[in-house]
PDB file of N, CA and C in Angstrom:
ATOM      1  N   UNK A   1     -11.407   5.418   8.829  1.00  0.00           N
ATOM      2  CA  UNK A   1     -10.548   5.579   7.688  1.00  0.00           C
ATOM      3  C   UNK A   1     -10.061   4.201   7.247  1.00  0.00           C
ATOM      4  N   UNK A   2     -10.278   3.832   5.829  1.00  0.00           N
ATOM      5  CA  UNK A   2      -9.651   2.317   5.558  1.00  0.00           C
ATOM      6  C   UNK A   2      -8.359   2.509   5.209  1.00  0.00           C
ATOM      7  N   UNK A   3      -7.314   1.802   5.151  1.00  0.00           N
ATOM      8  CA  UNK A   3      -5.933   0.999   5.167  1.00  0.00           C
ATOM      9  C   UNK A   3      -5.685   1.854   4.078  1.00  0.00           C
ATOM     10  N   UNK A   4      -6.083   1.653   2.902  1.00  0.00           N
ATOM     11  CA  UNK A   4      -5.586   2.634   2.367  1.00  0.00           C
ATOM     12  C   UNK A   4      -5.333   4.352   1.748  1.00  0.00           C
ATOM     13  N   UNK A   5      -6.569   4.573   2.689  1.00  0.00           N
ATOM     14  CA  UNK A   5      -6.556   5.945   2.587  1.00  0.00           C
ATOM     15  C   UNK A   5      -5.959   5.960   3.639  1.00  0.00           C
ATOM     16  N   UNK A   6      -5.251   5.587   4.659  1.00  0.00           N
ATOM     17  CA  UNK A   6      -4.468   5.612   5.398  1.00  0.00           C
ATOM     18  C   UNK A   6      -2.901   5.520   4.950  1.00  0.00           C
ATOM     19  N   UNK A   7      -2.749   4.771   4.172  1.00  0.00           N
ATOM     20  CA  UNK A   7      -1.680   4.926   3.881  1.00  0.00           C
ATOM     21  C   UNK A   7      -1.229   5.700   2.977  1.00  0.00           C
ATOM     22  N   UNK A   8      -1.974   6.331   1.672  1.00  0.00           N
ATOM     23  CA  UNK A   8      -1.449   7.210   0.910  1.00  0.00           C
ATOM     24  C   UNK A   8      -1.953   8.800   1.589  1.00  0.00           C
ATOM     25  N   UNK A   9      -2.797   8.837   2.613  1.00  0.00           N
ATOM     26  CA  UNK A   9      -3.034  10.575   2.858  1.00  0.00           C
ATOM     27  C   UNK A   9      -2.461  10.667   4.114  1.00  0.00           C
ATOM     28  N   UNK A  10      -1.766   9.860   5.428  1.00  0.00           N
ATOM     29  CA  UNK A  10      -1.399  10.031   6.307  1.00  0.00           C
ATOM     30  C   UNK A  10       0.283  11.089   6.027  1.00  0.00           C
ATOM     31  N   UNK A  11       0.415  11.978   7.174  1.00  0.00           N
ATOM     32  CA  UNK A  11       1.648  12.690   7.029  1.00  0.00           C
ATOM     33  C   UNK A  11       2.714  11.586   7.704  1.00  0.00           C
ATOM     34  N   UNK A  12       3.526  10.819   7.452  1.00  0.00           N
ATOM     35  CA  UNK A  12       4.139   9.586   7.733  1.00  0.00           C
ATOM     36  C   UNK A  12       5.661  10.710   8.730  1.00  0.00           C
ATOM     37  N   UNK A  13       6.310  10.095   9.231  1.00  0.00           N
ATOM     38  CA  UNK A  13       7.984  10.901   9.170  1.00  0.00           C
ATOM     39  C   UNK A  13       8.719  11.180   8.465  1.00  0.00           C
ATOM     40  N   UNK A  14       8.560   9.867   7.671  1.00  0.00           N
ATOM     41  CA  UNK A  14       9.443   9.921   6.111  1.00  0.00           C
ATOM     42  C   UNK A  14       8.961   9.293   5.004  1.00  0.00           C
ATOM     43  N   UNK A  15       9.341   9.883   3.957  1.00  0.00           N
ATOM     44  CA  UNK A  15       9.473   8.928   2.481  1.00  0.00           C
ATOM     45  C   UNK A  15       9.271   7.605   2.619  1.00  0.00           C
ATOM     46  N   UNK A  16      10.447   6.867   3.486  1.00  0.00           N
ATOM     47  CA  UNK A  16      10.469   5.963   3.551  1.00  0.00           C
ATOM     48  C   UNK A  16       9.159   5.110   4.344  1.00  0.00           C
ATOM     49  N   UNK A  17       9.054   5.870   5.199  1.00  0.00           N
ATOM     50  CA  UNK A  17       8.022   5.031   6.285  1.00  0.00           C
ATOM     51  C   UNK A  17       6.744   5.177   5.198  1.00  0.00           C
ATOM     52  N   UNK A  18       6.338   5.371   4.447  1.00  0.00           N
ATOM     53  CA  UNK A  18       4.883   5.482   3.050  1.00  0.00           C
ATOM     54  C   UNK A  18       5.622   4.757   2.575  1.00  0.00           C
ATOM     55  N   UNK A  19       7.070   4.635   1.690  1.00  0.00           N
ATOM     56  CA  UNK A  19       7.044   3.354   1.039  1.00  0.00           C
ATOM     57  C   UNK A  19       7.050   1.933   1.595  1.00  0.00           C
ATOM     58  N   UNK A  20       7.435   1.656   2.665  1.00  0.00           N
ATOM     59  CA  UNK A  20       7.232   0.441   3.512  1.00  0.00           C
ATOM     60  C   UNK A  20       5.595   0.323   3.631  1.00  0.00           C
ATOM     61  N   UNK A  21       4.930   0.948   3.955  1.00  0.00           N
ATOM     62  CA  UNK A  21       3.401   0.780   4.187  1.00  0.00           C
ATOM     63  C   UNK A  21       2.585   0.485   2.812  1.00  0.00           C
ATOM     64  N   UNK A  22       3.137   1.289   1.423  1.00  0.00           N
ATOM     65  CA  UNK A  22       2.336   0.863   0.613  1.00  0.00           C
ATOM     66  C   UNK A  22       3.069  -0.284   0.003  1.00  0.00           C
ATOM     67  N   UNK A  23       4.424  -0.677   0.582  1.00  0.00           N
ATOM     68  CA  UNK A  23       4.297  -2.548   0.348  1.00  0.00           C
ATOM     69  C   UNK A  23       3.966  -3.658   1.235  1.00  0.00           C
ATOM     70  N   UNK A  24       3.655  -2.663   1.917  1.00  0.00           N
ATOM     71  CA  UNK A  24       3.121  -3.932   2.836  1.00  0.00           C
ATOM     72  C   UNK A  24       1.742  -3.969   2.625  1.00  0.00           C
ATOM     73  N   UNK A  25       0.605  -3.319   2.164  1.00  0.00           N
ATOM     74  CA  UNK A  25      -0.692  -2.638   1.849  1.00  0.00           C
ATOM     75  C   UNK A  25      -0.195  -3.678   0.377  1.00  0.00           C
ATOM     76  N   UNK A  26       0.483  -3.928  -0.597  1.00  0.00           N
ATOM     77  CA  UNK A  26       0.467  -4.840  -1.571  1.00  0.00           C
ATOM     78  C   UNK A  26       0.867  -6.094  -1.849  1.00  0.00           C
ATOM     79  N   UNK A  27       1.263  -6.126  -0.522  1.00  0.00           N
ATOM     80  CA  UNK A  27       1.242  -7.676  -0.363  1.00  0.00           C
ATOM     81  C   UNK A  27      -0.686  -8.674   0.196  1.00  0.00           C
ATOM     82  N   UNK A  28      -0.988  -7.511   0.345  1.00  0.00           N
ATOM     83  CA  UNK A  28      -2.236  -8.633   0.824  1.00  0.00           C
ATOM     84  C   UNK A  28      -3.278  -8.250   0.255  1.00  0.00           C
ATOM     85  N   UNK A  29      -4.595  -8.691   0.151  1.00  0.00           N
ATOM     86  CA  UNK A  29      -5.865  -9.071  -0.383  1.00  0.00           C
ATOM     87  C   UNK A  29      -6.250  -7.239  -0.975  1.00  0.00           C
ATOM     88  N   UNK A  30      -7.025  -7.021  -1.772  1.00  0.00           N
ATOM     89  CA  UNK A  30      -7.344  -5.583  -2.696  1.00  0.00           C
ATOM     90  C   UNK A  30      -8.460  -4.939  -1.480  1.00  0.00           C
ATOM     91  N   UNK A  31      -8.873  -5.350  -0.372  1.00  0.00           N
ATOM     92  CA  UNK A  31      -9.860  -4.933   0.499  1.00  0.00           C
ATOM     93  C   UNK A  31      -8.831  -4.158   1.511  1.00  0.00           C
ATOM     94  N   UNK A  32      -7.536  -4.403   1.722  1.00  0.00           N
ATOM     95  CA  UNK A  32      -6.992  -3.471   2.679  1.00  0.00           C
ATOM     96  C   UNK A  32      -6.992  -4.174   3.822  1.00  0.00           C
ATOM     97  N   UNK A  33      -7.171  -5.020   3.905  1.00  0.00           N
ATOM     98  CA  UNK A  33      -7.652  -5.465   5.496  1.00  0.00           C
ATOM     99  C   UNK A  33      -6.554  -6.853   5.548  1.00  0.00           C
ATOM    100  N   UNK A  34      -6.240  -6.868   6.991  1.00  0.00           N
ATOM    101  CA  UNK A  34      -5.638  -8.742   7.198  1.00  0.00           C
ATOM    102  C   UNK A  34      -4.313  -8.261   7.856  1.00  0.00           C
ATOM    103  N   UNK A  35      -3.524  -9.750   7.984  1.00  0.00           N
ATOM    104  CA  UNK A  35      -2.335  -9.028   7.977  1.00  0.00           C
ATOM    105  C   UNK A  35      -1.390 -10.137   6.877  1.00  0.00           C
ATOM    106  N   UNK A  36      -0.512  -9.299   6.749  1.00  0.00           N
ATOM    107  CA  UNK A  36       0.503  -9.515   5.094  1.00  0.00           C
ATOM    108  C   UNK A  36       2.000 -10.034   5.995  1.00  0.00           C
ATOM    109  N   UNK A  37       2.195 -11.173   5.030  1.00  0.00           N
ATOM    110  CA  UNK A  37       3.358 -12.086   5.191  1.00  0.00           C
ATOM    111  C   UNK A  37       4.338 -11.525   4.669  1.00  0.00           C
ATOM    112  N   UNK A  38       5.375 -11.017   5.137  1.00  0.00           N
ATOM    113  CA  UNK A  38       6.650 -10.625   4.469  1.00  0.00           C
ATOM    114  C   UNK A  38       8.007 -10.359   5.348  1.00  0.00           C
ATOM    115  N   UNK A  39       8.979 -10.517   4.660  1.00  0.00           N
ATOM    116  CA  UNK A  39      10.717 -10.559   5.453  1.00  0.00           C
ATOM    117  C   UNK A  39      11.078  -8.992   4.971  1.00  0.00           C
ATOM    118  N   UNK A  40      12.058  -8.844   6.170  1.00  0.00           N
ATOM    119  CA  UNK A  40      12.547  -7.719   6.021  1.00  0.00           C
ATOM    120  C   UNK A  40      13.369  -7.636   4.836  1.00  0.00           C
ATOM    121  N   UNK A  41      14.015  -8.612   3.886  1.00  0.00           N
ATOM    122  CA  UNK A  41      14.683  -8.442   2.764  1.00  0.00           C
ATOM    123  C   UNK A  41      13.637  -8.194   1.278  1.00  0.00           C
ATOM    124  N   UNK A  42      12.690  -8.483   1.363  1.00  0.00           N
ATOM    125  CA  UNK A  42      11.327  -8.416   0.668  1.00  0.00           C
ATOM    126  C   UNK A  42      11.400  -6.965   0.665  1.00  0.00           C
ATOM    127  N   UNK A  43      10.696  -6.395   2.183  1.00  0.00           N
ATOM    128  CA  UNK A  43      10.886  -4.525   2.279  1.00  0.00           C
ATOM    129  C   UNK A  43      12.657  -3.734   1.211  1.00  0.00           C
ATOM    130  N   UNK A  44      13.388  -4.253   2.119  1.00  0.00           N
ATOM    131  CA  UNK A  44      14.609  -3.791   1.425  1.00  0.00           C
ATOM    132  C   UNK A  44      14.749  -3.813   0.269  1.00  0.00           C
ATOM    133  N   UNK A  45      14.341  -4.405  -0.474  1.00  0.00           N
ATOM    134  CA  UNK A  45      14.398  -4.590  -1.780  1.00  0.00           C
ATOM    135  C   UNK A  45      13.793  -3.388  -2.886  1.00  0.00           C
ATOM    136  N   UNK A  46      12.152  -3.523  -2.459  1.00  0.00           N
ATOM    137  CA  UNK A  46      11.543  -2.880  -2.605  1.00  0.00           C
ATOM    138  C   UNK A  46      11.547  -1.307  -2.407  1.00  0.00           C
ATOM    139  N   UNK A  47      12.602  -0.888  -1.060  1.00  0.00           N
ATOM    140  CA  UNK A  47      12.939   0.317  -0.838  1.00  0.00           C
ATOM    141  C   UNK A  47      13.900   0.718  -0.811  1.00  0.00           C
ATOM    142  N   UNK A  48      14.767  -0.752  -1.692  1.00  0.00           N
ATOM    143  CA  UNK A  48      16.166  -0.229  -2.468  1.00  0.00           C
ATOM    144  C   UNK A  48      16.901   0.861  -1.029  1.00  0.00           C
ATOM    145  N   UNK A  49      17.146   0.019  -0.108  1.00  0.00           N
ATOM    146  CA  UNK A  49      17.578   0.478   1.159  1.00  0.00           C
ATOM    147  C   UNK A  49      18.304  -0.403   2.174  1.00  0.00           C
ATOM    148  N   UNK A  50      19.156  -0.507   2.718  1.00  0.00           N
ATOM    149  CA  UNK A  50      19.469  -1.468   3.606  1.00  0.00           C
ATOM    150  C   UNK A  50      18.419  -2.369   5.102  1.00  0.00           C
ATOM    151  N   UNK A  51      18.596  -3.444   5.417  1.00  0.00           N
ATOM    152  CA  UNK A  51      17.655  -4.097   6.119  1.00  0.00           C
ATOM    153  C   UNK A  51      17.843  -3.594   7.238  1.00  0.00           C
ATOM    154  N   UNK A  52      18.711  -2.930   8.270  1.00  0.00           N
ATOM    155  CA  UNK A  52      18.780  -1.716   9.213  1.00  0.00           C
ATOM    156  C   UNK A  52      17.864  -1.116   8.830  1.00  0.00           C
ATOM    157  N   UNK A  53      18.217  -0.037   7.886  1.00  0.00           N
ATOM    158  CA  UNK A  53      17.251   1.368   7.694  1.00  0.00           C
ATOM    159  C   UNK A  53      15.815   0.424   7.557  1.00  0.00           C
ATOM    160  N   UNK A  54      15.427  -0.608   7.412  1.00  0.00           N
ATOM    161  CA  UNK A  54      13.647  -0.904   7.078  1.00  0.00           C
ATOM    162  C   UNK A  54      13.829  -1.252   8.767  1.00  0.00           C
ATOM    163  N   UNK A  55      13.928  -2.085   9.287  1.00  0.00           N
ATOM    164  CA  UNK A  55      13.948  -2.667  10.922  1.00  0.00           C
ATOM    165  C   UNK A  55      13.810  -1.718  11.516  1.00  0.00           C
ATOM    166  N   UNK A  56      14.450  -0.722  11.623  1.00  0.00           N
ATOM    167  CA  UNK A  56      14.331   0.953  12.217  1.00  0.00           C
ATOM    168  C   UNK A  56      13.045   1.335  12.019  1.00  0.00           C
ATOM    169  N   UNK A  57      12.701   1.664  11.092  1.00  0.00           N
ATOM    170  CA  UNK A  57      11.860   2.418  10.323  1.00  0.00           C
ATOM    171  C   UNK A  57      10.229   1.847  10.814  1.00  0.00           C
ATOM    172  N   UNK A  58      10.318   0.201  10.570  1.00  0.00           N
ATOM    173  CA  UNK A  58       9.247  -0.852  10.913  1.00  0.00           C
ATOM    174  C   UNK A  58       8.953  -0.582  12.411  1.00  0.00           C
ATOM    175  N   UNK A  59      10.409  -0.032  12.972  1.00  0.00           N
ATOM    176  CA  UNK A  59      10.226  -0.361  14.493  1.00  0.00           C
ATOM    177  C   UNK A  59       9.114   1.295  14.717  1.00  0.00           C
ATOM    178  N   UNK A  60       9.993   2.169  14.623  1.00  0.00           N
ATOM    179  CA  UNK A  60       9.312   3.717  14.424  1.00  0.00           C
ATOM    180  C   UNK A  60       7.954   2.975  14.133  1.00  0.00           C
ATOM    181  N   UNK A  61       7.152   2.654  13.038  1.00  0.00           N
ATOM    182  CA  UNK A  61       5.675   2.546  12.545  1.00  0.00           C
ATOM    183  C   UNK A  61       5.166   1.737  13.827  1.00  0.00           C
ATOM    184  N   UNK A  62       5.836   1.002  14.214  1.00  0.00           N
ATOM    185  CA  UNK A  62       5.270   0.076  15.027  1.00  0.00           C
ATOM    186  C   UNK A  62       5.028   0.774  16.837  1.00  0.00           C
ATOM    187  N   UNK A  63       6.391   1.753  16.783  1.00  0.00           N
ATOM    188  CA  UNK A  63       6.152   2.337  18.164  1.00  0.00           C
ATOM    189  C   UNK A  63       4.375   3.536  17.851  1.00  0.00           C
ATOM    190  N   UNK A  64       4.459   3.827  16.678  1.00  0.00           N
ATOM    191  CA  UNK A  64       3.494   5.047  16.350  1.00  0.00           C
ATOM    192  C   UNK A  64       2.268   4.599  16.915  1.00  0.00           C
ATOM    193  N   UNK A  65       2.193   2.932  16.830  1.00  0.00           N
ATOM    194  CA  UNK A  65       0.807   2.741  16.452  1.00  0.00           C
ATOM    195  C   UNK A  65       0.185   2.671  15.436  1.00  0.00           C
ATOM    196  N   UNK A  66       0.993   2.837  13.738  1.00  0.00           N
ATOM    197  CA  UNK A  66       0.533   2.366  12.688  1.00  0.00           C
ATOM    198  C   UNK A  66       0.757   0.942  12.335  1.00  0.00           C
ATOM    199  N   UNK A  67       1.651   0.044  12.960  1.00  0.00           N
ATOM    200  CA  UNK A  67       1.626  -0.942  12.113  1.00  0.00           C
ATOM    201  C   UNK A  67       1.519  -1.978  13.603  1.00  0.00           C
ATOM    202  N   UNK A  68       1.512  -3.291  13.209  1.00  0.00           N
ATOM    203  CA  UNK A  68       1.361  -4.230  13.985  1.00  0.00           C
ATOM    204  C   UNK A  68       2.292  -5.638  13.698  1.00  0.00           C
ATOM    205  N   UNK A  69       3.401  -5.677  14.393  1.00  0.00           N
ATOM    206  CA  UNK A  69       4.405  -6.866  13.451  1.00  0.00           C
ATOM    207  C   UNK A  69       4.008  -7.979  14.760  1.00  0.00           C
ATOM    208  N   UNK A  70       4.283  -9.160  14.082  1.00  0.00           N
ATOM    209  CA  UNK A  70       4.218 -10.388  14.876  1.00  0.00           C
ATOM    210  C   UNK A  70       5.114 -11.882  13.920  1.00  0.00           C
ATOM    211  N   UNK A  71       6.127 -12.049  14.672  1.00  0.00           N
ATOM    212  CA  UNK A  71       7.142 -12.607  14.090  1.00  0.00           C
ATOM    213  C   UNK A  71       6.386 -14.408  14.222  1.00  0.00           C
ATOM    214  N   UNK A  72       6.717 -14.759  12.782  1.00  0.00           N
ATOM    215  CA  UNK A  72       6.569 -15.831  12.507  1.00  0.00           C
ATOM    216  C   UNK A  72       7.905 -16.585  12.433  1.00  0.00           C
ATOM    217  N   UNK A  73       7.750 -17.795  12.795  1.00  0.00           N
ATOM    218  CA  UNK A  73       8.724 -18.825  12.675  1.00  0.00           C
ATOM    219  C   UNK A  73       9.130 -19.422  11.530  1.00  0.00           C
ATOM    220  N   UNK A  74       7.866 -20.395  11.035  1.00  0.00           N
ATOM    221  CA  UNK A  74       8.196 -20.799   9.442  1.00  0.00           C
ATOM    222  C   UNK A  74       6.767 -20.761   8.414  1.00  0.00           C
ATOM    223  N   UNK A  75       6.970 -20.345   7.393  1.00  0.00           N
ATOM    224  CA  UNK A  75       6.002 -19.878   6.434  1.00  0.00           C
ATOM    225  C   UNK A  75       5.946 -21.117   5.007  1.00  0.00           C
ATOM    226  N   UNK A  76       4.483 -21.092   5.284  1.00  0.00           N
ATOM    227  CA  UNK A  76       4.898 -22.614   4.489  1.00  0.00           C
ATOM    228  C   UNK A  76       3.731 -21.773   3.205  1.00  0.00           C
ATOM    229  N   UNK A  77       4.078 -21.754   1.877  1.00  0.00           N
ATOM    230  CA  UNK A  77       2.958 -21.262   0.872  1.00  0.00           C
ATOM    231  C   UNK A  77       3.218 -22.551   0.032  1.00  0.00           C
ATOM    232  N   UNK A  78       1.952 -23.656  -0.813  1.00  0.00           N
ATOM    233  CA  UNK A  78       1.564 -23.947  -1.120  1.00  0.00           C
ATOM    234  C   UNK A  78       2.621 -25.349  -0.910  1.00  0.00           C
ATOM    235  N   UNK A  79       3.455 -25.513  -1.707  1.00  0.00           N
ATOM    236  CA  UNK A  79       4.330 -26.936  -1.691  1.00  0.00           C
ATOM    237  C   UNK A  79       5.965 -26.132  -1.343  1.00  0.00           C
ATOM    238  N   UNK A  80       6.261 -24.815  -1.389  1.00  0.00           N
ATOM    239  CA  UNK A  80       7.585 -24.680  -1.117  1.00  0.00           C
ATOM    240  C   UNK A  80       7.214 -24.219   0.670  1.00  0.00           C
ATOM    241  N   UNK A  81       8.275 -24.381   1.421  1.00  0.00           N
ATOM    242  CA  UNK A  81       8.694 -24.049   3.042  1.00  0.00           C
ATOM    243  C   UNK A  81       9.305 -23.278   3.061  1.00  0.00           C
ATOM    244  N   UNK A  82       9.480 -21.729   3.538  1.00  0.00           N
ATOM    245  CA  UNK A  82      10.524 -20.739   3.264  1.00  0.00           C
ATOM    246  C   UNK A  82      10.814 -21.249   4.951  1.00  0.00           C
ATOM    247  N   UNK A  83      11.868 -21.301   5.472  1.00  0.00           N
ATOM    248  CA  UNK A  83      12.450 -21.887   7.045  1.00  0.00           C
ATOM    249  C   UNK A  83      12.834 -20.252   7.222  1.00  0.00           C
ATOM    250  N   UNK A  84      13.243 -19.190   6.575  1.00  0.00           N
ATOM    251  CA  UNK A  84      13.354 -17.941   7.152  1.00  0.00           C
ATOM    252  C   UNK A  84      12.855 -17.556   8.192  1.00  0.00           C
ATOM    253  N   UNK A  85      13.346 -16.408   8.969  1.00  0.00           N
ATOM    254  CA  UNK A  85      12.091 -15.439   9.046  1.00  0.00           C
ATOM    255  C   UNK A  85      11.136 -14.920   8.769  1.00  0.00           C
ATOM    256  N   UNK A  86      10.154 -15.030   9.331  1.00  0.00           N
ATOM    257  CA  UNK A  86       9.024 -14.314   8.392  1.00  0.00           C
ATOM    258  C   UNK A  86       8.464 -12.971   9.260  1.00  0.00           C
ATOM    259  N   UNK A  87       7.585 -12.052   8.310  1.00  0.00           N
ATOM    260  CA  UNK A  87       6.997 -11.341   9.462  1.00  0.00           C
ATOM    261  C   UNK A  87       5.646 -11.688   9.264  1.00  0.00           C
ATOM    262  N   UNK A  88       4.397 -10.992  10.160  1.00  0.00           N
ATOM    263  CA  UNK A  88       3.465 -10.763   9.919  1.00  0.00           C
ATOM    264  C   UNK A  88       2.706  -9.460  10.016  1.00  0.00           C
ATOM    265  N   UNK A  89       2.682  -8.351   9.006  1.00  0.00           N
ATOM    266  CA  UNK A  89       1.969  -7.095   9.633  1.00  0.00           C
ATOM    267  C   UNK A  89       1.141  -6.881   9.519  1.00  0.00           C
ATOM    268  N   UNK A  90       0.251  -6.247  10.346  1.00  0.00           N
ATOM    269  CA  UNK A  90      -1.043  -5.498  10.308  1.00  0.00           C
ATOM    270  C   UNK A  90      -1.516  -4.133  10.829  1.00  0.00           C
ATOM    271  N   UNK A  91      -1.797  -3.257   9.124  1.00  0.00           N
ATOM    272  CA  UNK A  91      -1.353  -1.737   9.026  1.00  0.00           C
ATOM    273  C   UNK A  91      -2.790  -1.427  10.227  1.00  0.00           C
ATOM    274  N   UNK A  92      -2.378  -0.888  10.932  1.00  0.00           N
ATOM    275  CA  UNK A  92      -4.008  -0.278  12.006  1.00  0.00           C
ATOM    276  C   UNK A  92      -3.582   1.760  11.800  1.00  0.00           C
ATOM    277  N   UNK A  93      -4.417   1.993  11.127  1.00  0.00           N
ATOM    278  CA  UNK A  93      -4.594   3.316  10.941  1.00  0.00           C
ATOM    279  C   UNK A  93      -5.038   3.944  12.132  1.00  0.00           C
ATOM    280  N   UNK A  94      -4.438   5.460  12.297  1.00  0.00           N
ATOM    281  CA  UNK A  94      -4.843   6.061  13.481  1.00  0.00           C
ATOM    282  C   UNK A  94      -5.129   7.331  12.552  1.00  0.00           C
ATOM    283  N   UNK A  95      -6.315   7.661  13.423  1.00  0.00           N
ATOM    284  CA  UNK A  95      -6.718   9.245  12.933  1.00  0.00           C
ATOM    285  C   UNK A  95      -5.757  10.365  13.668  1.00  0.00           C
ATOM    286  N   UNK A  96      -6.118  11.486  13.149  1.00  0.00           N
ATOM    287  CA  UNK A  96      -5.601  12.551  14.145  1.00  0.00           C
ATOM    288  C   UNK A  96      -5.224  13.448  12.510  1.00  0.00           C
ATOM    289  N   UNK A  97      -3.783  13.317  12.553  1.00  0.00           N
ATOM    290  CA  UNK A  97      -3.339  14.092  10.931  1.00  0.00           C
ATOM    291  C   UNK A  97      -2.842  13.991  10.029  1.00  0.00           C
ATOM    292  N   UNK A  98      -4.062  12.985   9.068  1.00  0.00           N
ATOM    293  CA  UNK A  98      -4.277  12.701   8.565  1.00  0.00           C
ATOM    294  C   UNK A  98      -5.301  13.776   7.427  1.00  0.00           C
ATOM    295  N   UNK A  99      -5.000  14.124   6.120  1.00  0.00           N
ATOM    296  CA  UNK A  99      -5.621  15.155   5.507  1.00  0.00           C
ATOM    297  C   UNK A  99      -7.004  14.554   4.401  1.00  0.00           C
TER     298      UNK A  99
END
């Protein structure tokens, strides 16, 4: 199953846990594949939700076995340095029930 038929046909827990996945699924390359650079205030934003409720939520995807986080230190894109936090995820789809 690719990344993104994973992410829009999987039965998720919540609302929320599909909208975190299909931004994290749009932050990176149109093939679905890799893993995607992004801060938990990036998610929040996007899911118009507090950075608790996404950290929770990230953590849940991550205990499932759908997602894969790996914390970056500093993220450097082209001439600006973001010194933040960064994350790094990578969505790994699991079969089972999935429709």
């Amino acid at each position: 199953m690719s990344n993104t038929n994973f992410v829009h046909h999987y039965p998720f827990s919540s609302p929320l846990q599909r909208l975190i996945m299909i931004r994290i699924l749009m932050a990176g390359s149109l093939d679905g594949e890799g893993e995607r650079v992004l801060g938990h205030d990036v998610l929040a934003n996007f899911c118009c939700c507090s950075k608790q409720m996404i950290f929770k939520e990230v953590k849940n995807l991550e205990q499932a076995g759908h997602l894969t986080v790996r914390q970056i230190g500093a993220l450097v894109t082209g001439l600006k340095v973001c010194l933040g936090p960064a994350l790094g995820y990578t969505i790994t789809p699991t079969t089972g029930d999935a429709k």
